[in-house]
PDB file of N, CA and C in Angstrom:
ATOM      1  N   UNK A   1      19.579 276.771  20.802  1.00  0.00           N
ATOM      2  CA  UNK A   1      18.965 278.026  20.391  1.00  0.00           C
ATOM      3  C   UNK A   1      17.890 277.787  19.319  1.00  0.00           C
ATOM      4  N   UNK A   2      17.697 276.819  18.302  1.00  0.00           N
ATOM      5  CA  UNK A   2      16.914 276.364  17.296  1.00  0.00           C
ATOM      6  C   UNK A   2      15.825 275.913  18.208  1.00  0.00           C
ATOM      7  N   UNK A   3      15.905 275.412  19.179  1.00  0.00           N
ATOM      8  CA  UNK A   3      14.864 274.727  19.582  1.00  0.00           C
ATOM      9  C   UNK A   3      13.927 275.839  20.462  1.00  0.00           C
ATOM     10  N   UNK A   4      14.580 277.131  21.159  1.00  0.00           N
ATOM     11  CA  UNK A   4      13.870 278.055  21.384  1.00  0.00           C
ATOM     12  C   UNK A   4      13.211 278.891  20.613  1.00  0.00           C
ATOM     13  N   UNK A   5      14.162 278.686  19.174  1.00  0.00           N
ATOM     14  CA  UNK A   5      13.194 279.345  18.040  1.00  0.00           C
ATOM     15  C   UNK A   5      11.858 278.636  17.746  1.00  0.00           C
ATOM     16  N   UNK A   6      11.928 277.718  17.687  1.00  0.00           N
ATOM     17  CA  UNK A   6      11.018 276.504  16.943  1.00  0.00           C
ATOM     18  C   UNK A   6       9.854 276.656  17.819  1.00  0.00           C
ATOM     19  N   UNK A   7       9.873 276.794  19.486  1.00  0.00           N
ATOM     20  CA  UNK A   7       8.873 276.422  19.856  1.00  0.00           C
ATOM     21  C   UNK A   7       8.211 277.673  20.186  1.00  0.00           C
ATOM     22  N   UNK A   8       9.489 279.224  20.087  1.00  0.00           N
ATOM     23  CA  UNK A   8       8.535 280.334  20.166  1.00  0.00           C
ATOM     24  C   UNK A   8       7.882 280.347  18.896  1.00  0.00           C
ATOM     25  N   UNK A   9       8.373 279.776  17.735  1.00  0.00           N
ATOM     26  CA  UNK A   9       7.299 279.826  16.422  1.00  0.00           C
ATOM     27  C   UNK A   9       5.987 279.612  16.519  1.00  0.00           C
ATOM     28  N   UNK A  10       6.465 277.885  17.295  1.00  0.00           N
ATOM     29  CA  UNK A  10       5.167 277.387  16.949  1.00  0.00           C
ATOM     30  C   UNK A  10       3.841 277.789  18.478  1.00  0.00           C
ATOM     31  N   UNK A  11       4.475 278.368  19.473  1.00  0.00           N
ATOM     32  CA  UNK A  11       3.442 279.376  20.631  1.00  0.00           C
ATOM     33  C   UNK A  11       3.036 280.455  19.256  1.00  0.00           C
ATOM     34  N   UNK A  12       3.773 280.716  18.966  1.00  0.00           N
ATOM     35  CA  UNK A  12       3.185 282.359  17.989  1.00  0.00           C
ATOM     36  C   UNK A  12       2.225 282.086  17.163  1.00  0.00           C
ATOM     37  N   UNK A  13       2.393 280.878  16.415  1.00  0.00           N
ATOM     38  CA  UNK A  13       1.204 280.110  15.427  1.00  0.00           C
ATOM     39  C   UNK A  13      -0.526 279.753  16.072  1.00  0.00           C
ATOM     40  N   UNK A  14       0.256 279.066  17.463  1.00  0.00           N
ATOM     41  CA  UNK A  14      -1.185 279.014  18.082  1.00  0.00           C
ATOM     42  C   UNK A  14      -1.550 279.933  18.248  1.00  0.00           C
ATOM     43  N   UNK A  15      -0.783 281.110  19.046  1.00  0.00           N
ATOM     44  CA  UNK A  15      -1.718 282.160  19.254  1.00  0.00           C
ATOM     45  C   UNK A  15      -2.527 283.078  18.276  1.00  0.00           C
ATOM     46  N   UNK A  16      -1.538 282.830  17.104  1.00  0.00           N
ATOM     47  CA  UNK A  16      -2.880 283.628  15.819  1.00  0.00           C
ATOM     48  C   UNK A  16      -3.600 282.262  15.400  1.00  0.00           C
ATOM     49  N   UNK A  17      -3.667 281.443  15.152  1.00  0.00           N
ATOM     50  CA  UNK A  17      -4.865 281.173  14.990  1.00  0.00           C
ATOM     51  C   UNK A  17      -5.974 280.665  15.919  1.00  0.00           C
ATOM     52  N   UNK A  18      -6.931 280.848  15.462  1.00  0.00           N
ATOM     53  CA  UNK A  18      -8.375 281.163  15.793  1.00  0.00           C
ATOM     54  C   UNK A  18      -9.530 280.145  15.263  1.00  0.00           C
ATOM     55  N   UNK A  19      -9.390 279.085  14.934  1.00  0.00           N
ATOM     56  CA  UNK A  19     -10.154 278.466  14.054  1.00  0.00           C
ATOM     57  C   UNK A  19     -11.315 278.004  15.492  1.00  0.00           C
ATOM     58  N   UNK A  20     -10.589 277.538  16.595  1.00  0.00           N
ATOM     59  CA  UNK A  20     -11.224 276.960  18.095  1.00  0.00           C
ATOM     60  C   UNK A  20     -12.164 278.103  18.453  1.00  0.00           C
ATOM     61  N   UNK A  21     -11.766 279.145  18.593  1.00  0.00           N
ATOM     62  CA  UNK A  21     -13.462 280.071  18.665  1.00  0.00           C
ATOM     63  C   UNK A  21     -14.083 279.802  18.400  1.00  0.00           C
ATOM     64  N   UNK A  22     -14.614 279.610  16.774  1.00  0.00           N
ATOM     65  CA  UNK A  22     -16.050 278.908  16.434  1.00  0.00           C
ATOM     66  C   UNK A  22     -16.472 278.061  16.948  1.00  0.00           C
ATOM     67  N   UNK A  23     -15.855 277.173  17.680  1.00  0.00           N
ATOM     68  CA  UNK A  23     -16.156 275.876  18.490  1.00  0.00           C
ATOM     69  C   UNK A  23     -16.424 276.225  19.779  1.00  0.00           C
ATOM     70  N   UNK A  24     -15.632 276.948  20.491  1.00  0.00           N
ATOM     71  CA  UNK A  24     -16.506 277.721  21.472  1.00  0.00           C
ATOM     72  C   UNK A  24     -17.707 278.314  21.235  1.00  0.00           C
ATOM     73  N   UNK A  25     -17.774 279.625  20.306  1.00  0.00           N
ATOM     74  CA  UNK A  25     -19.199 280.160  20.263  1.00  0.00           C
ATOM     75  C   UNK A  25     -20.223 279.351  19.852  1.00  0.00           C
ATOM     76  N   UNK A  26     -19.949 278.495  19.006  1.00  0.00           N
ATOM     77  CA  UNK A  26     -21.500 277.356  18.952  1.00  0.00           C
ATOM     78  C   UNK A  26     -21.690 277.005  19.861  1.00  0.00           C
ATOM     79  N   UNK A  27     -20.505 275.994  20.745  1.00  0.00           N
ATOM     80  CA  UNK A  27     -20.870 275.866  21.931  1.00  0.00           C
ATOM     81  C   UNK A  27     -22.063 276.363  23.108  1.00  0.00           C
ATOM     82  N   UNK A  28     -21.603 277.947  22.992  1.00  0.00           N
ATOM     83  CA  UNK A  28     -22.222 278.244  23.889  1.00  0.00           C
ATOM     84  C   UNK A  28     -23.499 278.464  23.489  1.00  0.00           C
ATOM     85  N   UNK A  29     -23.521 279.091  22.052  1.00  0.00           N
ATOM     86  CA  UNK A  29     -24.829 279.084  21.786  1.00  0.00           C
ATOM     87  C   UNK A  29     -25.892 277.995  21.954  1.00  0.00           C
ATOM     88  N   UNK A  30     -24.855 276.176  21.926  1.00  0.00           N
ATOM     89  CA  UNK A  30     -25.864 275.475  22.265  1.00  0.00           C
ATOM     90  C   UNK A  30     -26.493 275.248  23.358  1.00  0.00           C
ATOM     91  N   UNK A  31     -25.657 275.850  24.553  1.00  0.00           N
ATOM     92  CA  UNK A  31     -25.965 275.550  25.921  1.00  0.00           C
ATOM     93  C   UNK A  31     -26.944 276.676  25.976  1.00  0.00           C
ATOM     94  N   UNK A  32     -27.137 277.548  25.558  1.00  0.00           N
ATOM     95  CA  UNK A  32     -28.514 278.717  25.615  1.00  0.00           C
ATOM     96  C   UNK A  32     -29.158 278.383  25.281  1.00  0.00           C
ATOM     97  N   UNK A  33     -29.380 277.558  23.908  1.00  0.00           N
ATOM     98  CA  UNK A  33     -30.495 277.001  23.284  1.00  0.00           C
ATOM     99  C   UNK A  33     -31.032 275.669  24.468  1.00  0.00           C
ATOM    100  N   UNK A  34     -30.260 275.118  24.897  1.00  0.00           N
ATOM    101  CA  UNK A  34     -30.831 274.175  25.606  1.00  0.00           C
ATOM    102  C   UNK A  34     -31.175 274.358  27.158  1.00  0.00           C
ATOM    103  N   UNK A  35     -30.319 275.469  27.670  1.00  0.00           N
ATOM    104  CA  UNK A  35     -31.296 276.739  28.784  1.00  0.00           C
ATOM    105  C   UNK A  35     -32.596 276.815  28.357  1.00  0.00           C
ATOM    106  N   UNK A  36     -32.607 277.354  27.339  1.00  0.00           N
ATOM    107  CA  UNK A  36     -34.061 277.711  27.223  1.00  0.00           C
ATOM    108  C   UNK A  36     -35.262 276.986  26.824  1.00  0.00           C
ATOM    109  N   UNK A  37     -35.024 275.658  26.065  1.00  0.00           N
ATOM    110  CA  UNK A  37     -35.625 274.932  25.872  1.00  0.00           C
ATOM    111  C   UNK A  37     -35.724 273.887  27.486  1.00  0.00           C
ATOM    112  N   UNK A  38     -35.017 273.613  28.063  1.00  0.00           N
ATOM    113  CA  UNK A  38     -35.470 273.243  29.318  1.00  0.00           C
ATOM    114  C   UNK A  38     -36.422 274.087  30.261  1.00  0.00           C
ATOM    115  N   UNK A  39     -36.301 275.510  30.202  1.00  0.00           N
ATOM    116  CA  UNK A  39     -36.999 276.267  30.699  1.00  0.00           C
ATOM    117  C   UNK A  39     -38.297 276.537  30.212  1.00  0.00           C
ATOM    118  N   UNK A  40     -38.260 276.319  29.068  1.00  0.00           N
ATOM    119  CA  UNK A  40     -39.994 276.148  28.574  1.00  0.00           C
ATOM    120  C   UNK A  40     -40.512 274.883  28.537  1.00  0.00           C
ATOM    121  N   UNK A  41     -39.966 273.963  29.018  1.00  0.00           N
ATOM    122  CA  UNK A  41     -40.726 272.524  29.001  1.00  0.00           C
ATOM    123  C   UNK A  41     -41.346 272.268  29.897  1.00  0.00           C
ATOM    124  N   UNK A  42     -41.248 273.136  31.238  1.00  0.00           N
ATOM    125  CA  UNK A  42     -42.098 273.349  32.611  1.00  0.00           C
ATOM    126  C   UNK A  42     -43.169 273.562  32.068  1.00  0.00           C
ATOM    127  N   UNK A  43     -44.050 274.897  31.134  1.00  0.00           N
ATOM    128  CA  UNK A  43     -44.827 275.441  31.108  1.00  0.00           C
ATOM    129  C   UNK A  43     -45.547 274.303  29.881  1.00  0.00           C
ATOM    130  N   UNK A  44     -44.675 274.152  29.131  1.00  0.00           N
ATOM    131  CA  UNK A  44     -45.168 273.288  28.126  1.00  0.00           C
ATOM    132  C   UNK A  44     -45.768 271.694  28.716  1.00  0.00           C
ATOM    133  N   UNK A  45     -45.076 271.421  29.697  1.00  0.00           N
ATOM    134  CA  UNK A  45     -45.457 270.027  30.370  1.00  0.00           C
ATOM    135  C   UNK A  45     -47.253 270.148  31.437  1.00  0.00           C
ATOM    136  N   UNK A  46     -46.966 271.726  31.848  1.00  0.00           N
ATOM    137  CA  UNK A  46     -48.426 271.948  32.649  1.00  0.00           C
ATOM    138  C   UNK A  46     -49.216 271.865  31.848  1.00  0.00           C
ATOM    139  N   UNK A  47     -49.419 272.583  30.733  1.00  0.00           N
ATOM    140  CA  UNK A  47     -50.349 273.120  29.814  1.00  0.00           C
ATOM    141  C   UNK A  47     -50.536 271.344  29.293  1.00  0.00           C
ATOM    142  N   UNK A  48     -49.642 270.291  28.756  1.00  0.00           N
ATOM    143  CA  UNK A  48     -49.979 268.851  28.872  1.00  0.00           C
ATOM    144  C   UNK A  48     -50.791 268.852  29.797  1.00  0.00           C
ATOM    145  N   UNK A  49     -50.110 268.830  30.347  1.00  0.00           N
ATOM    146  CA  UNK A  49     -50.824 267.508  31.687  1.00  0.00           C
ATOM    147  C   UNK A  49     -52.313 268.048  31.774  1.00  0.00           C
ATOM    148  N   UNK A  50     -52.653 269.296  31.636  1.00  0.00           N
ATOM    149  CA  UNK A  50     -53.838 270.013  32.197  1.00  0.00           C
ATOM    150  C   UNK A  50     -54.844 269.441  30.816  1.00  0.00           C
ATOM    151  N   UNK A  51     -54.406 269.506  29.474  1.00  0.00           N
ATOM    152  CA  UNK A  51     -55.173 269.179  28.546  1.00  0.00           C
ATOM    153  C   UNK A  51     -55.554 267.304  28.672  1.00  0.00           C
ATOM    154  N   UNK A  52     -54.579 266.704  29.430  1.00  0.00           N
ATOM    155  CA  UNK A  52     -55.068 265.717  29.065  1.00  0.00           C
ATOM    156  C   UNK A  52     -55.736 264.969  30.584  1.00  0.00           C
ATOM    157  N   UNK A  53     -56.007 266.330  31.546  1.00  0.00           N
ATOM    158  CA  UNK A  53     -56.603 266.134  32.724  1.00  0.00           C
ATOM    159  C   UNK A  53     -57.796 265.822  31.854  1.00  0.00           C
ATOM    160  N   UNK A  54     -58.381 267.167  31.161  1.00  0.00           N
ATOM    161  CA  UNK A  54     -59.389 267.715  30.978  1.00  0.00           C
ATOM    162  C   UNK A  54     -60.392 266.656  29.846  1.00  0.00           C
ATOM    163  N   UNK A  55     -59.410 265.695  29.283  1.00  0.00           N
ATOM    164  CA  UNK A  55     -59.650 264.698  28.120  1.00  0.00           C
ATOM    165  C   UNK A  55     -60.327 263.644  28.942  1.00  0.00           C
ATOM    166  N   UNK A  56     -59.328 263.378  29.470  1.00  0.00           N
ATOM    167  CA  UNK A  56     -59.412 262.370  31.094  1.00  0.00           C
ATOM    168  C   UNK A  56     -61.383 262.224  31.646  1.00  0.00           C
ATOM    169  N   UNK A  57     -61.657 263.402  31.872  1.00  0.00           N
ATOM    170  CA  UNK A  57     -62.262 263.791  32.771  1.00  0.00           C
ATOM    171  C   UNK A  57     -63.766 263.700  31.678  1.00  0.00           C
ATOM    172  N   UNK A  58     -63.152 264.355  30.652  1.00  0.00           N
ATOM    173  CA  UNK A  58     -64.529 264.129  29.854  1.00  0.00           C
ATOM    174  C   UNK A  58     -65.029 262.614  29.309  1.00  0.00           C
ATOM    175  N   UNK A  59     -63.478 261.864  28.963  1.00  0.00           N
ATOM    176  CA  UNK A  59     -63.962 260.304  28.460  1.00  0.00           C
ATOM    177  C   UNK A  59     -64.862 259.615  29.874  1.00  0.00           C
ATOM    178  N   UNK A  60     -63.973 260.515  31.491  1.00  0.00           N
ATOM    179  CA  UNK A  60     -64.690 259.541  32.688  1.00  0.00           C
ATOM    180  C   UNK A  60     -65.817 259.637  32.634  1.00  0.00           C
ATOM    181  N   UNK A  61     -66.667 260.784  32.168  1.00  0.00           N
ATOM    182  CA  UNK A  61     -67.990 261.012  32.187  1.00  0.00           C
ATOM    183  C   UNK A  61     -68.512 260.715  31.097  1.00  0.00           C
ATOM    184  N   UNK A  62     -68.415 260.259  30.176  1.00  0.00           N
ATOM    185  CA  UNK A  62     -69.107 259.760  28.799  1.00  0.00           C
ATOM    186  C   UNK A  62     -69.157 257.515  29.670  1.00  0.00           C
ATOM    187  N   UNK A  63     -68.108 257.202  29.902  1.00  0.00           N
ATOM    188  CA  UNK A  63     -67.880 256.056  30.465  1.00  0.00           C
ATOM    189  C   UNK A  63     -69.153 256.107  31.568  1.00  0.00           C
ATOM    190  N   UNK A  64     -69.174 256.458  32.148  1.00  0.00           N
ATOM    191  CA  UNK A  64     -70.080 256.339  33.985  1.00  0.00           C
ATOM    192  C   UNK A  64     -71.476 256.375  33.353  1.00  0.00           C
TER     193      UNK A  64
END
């Protein structure tokens, strides 16, 4: 019977505390942050590539 006490104690303990939430919600917040930063690196990578078409293109013609 002690030992059914003991371990409904210690279920009852885990279940109030809460400290592991915070570790979830950062969590997730980091996986949004890094959603979205992957999702702007498309636009950010064109807008590259296009500036250094355009660099490209002007050194080819200073060269020729």
């Amino acid at each position: 019977m002690k030992m059914y006490y003991n371990i409904r104690e210690t279920l009852a303990a885990l279940h109030r505390e809460d400290s592991g939430q915070d570790l979830i919600e950062y969590a997730l917040v980091a996986a949004l942050i890094a959603l979205a930063a992957t999702a702007g690196m498309n636009s950010v990578a064109t807008a590259l590539n296009s500036a250094f078409n355009k660099i490209g293109s002007k050194l080819g013609s200073y060269v020729s």
